[in-house]
N, C-alpha and C. Protein backbone atom coordinates (compact mmCIF):
# COMPACT_ATOMS: atom_id res chain seq x y z
N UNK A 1 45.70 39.32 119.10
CA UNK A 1 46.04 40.56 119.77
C UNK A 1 45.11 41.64 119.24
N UNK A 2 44.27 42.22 120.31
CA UNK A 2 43.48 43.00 119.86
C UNK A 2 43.98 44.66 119.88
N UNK A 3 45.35 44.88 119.58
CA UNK A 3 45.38 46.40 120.15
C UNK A 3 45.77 47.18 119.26
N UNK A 4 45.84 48.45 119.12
CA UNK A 4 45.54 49.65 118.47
C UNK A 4 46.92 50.42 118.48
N UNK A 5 48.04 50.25 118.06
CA UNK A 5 49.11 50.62 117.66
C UNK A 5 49.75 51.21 116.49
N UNK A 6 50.39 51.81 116.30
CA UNK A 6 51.06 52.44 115.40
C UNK A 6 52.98 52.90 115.72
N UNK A 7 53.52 52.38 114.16
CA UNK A 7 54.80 52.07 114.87
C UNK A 7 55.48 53.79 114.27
N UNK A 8 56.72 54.04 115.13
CA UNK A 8 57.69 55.05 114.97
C UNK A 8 59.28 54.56 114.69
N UNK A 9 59.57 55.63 113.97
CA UNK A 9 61.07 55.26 113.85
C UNK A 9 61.80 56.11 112.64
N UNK A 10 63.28 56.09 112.11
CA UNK A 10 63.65 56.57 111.29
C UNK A 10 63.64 55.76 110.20
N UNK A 11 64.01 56.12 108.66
CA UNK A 11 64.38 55.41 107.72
C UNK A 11 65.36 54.76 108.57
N UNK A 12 65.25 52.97 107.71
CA UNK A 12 65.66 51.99 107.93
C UNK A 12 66.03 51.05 109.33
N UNK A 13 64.63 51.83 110.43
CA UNK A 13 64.58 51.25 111.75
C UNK A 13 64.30 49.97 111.73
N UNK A 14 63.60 49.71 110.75
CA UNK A 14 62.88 48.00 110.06
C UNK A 14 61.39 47.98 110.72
N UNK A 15 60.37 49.71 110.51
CA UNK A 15 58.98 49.59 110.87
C UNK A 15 58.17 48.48 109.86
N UNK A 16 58.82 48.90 108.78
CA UNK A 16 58.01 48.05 107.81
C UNK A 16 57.80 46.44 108.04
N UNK A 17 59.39 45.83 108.09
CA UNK A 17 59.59 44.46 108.62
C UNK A 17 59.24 44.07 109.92
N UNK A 18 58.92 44.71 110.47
CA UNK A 18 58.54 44.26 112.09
C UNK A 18 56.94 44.55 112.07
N UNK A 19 55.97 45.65 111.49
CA UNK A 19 54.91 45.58 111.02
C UNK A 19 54.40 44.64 110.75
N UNK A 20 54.63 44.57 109.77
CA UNK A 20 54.31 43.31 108.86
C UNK A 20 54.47 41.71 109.67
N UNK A 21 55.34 41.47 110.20
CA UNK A 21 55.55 40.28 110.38
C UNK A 21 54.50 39.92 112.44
N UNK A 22 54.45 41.61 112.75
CA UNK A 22 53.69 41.25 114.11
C UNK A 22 52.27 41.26 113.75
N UNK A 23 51.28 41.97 112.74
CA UNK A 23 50.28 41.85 112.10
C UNK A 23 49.86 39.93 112.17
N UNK A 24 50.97 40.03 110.68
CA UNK A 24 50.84 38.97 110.80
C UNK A 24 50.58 37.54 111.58
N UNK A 25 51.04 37.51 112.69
CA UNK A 25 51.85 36.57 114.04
C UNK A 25 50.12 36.70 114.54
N UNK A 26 50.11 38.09 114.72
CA UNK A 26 48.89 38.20 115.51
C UNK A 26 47.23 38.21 114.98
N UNK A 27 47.65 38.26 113.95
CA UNK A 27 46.07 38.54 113.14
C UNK A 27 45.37 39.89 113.14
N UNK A 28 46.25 40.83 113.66
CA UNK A 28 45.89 42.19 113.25
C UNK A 28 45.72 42.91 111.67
N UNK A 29 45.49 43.52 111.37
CA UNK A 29 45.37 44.95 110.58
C UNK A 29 46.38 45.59 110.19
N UNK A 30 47.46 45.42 109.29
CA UNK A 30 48.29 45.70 109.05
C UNK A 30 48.00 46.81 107.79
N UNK A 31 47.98 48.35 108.19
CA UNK A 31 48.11 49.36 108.02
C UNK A 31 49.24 50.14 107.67
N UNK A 32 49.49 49.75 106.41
CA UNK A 32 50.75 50.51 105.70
C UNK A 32 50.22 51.57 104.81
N UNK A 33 50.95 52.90 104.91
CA UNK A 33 50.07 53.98 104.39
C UNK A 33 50.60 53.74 102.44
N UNK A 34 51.94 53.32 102.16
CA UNK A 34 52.10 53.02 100.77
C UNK A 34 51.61 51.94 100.25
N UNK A 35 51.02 50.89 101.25
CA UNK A 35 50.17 49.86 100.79
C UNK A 35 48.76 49.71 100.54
N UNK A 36 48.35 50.81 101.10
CA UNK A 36 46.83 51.84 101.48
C UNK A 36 46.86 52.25 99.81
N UNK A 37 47.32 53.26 99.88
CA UNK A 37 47.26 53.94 98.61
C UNK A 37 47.15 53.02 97.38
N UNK A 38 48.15 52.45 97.32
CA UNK A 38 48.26 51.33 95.94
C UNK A 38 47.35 50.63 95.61
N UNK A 39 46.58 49.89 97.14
CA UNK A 39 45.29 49.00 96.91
C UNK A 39 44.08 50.12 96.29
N UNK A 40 43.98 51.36 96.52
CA UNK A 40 43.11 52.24 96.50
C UNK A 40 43.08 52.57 94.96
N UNK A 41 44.40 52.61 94.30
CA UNK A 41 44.75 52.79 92.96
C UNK A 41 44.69 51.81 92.31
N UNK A 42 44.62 50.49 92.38
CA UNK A 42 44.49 49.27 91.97
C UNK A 42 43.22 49.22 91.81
N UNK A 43 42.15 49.44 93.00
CA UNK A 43 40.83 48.43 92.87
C UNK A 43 40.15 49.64 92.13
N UNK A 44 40.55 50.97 91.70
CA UNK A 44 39.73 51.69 90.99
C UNK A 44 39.14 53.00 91.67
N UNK A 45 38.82 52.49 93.01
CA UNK A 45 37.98 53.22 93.96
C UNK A 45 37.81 55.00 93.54
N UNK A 46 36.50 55.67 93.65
CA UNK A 46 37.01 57.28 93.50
C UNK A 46 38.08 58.25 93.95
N UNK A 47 38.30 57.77 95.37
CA UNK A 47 40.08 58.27 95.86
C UNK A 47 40.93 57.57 95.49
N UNK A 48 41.21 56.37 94.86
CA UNK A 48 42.11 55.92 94.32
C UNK A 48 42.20 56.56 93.36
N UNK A 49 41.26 56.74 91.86
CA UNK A 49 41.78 57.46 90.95
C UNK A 49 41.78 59.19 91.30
N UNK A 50 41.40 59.71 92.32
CA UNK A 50 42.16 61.00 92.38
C UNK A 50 43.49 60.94 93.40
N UNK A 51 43.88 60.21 93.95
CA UNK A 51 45.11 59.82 94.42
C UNK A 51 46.07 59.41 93.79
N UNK A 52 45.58 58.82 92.50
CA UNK A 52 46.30 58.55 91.29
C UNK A 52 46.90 59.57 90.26
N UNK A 53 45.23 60.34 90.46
CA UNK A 53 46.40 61.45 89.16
C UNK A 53 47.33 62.50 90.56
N UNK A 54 47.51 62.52 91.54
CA UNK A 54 48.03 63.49 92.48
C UNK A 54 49.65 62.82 92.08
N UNK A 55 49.73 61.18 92.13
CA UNK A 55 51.43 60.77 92.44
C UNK A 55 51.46 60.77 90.82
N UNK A 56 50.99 60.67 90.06
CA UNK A 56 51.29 60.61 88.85
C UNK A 56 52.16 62.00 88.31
N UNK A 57 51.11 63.22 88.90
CA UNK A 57 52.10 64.64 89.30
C UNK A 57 53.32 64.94 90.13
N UNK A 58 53.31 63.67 91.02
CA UNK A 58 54.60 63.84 91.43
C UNK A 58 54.49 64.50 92.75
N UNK A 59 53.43 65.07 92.87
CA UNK A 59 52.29 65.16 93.76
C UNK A 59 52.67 64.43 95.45
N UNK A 60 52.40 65.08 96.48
CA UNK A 60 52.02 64.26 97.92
C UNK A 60 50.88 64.20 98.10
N UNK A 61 50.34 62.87 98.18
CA UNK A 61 48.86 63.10 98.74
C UNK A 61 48.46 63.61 100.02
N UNK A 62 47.19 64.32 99.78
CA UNK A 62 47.52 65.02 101.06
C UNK A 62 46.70 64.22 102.28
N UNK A 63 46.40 65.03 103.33
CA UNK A 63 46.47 64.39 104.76
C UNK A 63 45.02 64.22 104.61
N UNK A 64 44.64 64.75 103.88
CA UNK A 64 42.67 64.36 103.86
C UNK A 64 42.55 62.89 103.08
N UNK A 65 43.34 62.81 102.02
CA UNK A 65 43.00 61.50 101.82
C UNK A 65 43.81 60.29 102.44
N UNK A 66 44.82 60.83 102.66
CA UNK A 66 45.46 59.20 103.96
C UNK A 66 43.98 58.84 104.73
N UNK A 67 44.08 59.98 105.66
CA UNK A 67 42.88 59.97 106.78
C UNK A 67 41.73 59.26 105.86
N UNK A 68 41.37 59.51 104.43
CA UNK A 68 40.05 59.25 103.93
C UNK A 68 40.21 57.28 104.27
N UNK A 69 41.03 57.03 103.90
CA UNK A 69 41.42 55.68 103.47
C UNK A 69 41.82 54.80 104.40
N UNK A 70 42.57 55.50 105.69
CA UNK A 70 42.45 55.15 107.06
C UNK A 70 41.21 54.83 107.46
N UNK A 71 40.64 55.70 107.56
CA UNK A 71 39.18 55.58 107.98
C UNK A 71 38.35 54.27 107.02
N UNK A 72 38.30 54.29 105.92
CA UNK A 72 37.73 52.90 105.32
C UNK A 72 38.50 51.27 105.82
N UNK A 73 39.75 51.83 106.30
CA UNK A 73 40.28 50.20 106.59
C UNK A 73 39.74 49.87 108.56
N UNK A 74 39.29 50.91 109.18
CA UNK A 74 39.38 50.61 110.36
C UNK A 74 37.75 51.05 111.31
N UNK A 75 36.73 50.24 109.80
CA UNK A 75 35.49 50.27 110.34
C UNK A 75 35.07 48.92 111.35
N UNK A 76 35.95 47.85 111.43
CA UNK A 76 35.63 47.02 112.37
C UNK A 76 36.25 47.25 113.95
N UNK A 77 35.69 47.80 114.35
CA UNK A 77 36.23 48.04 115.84
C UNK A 77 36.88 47.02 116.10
N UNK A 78 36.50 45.63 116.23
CA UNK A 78 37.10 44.49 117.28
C UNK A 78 38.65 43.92 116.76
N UNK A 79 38.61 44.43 115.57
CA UNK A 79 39.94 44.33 115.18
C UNK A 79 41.25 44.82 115.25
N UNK A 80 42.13 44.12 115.95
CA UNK A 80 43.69 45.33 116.31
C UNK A 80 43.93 45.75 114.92
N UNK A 81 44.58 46.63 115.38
CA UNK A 81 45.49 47.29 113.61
C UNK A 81 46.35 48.09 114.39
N UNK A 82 47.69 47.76 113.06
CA UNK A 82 49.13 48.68 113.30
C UNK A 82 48.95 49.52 112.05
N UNK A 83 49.50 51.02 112.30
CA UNK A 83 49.68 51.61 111.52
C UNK A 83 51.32 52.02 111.37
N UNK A 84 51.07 51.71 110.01
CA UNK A 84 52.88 51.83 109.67
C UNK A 84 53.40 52.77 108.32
N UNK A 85 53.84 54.05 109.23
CA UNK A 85 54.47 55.15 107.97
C UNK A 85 53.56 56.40 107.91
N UNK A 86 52.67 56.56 108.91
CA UNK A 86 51.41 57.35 109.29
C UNK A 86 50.91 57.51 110.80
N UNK A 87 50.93 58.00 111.33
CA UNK A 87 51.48 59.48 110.67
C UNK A 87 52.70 59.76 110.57
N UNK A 88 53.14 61.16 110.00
CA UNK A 88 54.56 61.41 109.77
C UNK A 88 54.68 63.25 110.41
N UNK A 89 53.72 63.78 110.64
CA UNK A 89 53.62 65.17 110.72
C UNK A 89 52.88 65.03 112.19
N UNK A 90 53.59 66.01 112.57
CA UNK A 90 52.07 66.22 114.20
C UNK A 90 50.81 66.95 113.99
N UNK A 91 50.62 67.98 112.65
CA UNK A 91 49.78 67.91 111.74
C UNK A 91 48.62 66.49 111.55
N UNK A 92 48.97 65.42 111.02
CA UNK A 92 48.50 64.30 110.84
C UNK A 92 48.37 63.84 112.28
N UNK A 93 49.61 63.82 113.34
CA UNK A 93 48.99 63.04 114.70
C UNK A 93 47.82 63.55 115.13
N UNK A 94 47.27 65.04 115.03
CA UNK A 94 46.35 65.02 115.63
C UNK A 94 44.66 64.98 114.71
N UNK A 95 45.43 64.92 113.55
CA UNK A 95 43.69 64.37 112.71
C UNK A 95 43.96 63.48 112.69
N UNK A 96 45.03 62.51 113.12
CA UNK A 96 44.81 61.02 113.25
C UNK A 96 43.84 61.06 114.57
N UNK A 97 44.32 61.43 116.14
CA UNK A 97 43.60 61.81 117.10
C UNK A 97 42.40 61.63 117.04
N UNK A 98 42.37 62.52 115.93
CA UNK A 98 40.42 62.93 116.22
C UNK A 98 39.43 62.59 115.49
N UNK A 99 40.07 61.43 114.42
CA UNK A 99 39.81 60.31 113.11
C UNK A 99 38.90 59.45 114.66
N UNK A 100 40.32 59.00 115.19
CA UNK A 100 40.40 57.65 116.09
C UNK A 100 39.29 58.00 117.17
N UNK A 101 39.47 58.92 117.73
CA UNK A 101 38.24 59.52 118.92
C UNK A 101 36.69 59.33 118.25
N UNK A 102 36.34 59.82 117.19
CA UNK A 102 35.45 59.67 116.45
C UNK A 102 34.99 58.04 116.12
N UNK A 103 35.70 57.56 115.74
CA UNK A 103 35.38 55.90 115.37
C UNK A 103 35.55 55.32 116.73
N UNK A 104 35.90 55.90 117.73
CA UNK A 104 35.82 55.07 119.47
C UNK A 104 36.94 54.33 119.45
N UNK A 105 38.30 53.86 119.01
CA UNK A 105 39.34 53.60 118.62
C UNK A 105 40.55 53.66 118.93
N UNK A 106 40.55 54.47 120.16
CA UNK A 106 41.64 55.09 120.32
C UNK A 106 43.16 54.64 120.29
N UNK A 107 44.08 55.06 120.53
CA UNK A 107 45.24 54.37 119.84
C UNK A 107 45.62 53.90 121.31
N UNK A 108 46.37 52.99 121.60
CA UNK A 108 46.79 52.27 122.79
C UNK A 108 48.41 52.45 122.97
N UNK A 109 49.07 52.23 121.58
CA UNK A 109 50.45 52.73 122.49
C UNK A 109 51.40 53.19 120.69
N UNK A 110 52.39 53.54 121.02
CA UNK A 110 52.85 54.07 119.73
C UNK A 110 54.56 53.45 120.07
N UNK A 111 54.83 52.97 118.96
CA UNK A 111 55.91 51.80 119.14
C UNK A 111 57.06 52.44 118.78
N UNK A 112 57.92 53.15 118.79
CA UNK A 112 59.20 54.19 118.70
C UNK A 112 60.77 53.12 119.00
N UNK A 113 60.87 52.44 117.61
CA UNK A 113 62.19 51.55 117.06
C UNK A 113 63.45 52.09 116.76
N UNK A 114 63.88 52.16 117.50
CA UNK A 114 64.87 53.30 118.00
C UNK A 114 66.40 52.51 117.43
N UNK A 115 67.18 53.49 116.95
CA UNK A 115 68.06 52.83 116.41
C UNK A 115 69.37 54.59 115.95
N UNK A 116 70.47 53.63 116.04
CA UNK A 116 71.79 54.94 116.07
C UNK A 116 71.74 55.47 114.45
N UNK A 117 72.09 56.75 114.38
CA UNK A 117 72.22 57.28 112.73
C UNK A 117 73.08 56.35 112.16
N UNK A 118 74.73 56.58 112.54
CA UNK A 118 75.66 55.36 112.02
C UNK A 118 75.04 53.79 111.25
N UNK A 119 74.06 53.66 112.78
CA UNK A 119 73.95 52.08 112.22
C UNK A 119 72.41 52.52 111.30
N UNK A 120 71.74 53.10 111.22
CA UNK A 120 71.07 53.11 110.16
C UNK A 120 71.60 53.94 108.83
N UNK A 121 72.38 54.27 108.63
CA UNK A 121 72.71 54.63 107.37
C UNK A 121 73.68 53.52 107.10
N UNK A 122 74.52 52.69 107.59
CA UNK A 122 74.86 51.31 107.37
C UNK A 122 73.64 50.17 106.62
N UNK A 123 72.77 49.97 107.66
CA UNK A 123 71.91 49.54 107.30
C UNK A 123 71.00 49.64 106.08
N UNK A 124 70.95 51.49 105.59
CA UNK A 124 70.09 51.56 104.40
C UNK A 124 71.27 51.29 102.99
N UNK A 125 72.70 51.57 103.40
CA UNK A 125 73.55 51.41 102.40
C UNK A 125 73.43 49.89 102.40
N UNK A 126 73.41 49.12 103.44
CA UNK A 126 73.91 47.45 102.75
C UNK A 126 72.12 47.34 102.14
N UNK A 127 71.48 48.05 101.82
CA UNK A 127 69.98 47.15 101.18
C UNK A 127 70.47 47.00 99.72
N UNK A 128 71.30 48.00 99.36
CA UNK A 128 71.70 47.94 97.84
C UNK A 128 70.68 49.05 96.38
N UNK A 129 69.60 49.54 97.45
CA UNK A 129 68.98 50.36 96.57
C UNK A 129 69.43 51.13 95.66
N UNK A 130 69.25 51.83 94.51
CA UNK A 130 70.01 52.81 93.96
C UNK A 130 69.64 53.98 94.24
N UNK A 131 68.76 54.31 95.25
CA UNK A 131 68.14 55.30 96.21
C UNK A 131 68.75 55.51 96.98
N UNK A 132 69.39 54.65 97.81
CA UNK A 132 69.99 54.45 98.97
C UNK A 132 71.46 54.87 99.15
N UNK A 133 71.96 56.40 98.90
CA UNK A 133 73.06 56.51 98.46
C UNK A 133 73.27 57.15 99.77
N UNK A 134 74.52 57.42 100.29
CA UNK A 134 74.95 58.00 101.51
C UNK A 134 74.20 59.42 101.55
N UNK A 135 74.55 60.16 100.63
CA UNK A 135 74.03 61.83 100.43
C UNK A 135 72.08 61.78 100.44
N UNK A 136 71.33 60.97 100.02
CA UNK A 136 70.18 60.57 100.10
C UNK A 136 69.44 60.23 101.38
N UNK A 137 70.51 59.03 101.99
CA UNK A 137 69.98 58.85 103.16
C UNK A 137 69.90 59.96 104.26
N UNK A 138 71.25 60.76 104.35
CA UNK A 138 71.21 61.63 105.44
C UNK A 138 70.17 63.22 105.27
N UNK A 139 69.83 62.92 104.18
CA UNK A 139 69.13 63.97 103.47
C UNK A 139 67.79 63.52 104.76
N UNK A 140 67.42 61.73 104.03
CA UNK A 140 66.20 61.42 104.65
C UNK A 140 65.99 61.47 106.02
N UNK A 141 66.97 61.51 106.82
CA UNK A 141 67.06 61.29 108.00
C UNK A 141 66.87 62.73 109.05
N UNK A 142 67.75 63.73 107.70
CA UNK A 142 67.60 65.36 108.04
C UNK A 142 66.02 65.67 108.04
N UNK A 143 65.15 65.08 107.49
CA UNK A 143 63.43 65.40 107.09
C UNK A 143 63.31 64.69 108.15
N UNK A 144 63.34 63.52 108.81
CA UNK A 144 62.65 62.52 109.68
C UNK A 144 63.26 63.62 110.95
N UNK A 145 64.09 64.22 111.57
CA UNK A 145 64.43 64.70 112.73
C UNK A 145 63.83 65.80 112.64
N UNK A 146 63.67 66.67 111.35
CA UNK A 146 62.40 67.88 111.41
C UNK A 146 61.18 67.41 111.63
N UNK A 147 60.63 66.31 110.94
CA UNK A 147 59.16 66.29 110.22
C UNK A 147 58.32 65.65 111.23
N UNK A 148 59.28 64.40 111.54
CA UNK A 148 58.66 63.11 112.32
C UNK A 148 59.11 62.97 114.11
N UNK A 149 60.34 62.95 114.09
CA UNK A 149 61.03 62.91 115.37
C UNK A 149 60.03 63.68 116.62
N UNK A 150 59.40 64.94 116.17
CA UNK A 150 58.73 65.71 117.44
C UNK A 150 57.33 64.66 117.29
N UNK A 151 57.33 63.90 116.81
CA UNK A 151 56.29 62.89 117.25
C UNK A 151 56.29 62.32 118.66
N UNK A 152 57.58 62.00 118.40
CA UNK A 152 57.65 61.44 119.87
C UNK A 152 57.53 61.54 120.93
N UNK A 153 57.76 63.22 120.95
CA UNK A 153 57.24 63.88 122.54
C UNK A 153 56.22 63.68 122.46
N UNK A 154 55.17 64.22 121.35
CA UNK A 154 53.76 64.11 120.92
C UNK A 154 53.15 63.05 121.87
N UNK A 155 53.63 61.65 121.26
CA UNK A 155 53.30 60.53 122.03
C UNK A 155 53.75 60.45 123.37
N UNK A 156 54.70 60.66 123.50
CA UNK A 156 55.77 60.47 124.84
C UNK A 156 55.03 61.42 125.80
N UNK A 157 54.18 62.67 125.69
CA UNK A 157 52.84 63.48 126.54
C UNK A 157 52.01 62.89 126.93
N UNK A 158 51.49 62.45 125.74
CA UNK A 158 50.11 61.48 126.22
C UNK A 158 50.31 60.03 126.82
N UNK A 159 51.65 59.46 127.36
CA UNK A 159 52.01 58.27 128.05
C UNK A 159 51.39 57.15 127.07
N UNK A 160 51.49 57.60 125.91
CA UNK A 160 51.70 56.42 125.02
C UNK A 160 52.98 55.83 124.34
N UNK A 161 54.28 56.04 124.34
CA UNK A 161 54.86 55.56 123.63
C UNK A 161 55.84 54.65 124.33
N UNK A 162 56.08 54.14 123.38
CA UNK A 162 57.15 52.64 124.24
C UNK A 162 58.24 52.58 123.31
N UNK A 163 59.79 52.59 123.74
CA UNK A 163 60.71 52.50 122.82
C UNK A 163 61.21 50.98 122.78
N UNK A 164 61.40 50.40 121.89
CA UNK A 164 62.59 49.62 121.45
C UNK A 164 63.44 49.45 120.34
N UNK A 165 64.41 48.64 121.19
CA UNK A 165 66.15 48.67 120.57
C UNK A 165 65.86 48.42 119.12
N UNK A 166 66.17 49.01 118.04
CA UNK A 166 65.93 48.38 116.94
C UNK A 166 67.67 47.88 116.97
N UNK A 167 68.40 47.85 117.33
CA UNK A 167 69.48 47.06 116.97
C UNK A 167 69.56 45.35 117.16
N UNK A 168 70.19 45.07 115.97
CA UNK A 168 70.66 43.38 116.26
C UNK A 168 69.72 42.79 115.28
N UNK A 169 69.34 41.36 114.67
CA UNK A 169 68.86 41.02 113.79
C UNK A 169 66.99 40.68 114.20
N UNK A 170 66.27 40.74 112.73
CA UNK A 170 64.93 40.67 112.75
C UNK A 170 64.51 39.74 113.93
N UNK A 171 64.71 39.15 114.19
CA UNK A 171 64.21 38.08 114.98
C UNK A 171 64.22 38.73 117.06
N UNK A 172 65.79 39.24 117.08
CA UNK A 172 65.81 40.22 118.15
C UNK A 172 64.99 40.69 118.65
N UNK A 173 64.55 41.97 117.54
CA UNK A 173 64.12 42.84 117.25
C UNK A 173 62.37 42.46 117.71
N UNK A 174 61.94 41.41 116.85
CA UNK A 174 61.05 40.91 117.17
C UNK A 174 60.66 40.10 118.17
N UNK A 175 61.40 39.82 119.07
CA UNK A 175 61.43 39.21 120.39
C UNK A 175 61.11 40.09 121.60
N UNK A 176 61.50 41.54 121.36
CA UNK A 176 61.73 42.88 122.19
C UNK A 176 59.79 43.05 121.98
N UNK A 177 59.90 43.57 120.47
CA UNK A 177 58.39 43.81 120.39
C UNK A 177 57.43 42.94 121.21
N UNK A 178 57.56 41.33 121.24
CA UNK A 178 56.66 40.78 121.66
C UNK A 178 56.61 40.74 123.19
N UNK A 179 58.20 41.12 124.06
CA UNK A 179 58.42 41.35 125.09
C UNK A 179 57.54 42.61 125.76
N UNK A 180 57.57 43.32 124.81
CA UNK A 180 56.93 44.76 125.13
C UNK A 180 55.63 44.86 125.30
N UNK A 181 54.73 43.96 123.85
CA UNK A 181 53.32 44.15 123.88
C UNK A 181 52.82 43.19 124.27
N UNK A 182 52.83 42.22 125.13
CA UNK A 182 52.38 41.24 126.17
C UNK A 182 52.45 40.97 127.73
């Protein structure tokens, strides 16, 4: 699968798990922005170690270096890639935009895993995190309906976005996706 996607959703829609596992399936580019960073801090790289001392402060990295590091994973054109957890700001959608316009790239559809508050704060309580506390989650969910949510019109303008059910188990879930992008 050669296509140019990036997924949407709230805490605990399961972008990460459905990412990951359609990458996979397909032989795409699996573009996780906390998996970005870490490899970047691991292999040493010069934005890795100033991305390093930024979370070490406690720090957000900012939108110049996502984009920096985006941009190093998605110099092979012929290759699909999902991006997952990035953007998060319409800020970022549109220097993602103009990242992607620039490298000839453009994004093809934006995947919006749609799922009820109830059943995702169910969902983030049964993971068992010690993060994952009722007062935490709705906190997170209060940031995702400011921060992230107007993404969707964002996308939903430009006749890119496609919703599915995130309800019912991984496999579902992943049946819908493959229903959708084929």
């Amino acid at each position: 699968m050669n296509q140019r996607l990036l997924f949407l959703g709230p805490p605990g829609a399961g972008k990460g798990t459905q990412a990951q596992q359609l990458a996979a399936r397909h032989g795409m580019l699996h573009l996780s922005t906390g998996d970005m960073l870490r490899a970047e801090v691991d292999a040493g790289t010069p934005l890795g170690i100033e991305v390093n001392a930024v979370m070490e402060r406690g720090d957000l990295v900012s939108d110049e270096q996502v984009l920096a590091i985006v941009r190093g994973r998605l110099l092979n054109p012929n290759q699909g890639w999902l991006l997952d957890g990035f953007p998060r700001t319409l800020v970022q959608a549109e220097a993602l935009a103009d990242l992607l316009e620039e490298l000839q790239q453009p994004l093809q559809r934006a995947v919006l895993i749609d799922l009820a508050d109830d059943l995702l704060v169910q969902r983030l309580l049964n993971r068992g995190r010690a993060d994952d506390t009722a007062d935490t989650i709705r906190n997170r969910l209060r940031v995702y309906q400011e921060k992230t949510a107007p993404l969707i019109a964002f996308y939903e303008e430009r006749g890119l976005l496609a919703r599915v059910d995130g309800e019912g188990t991984i496999d579902e879930i992943a049946a819908r996706l493959e229903d959708l992008l084929t």
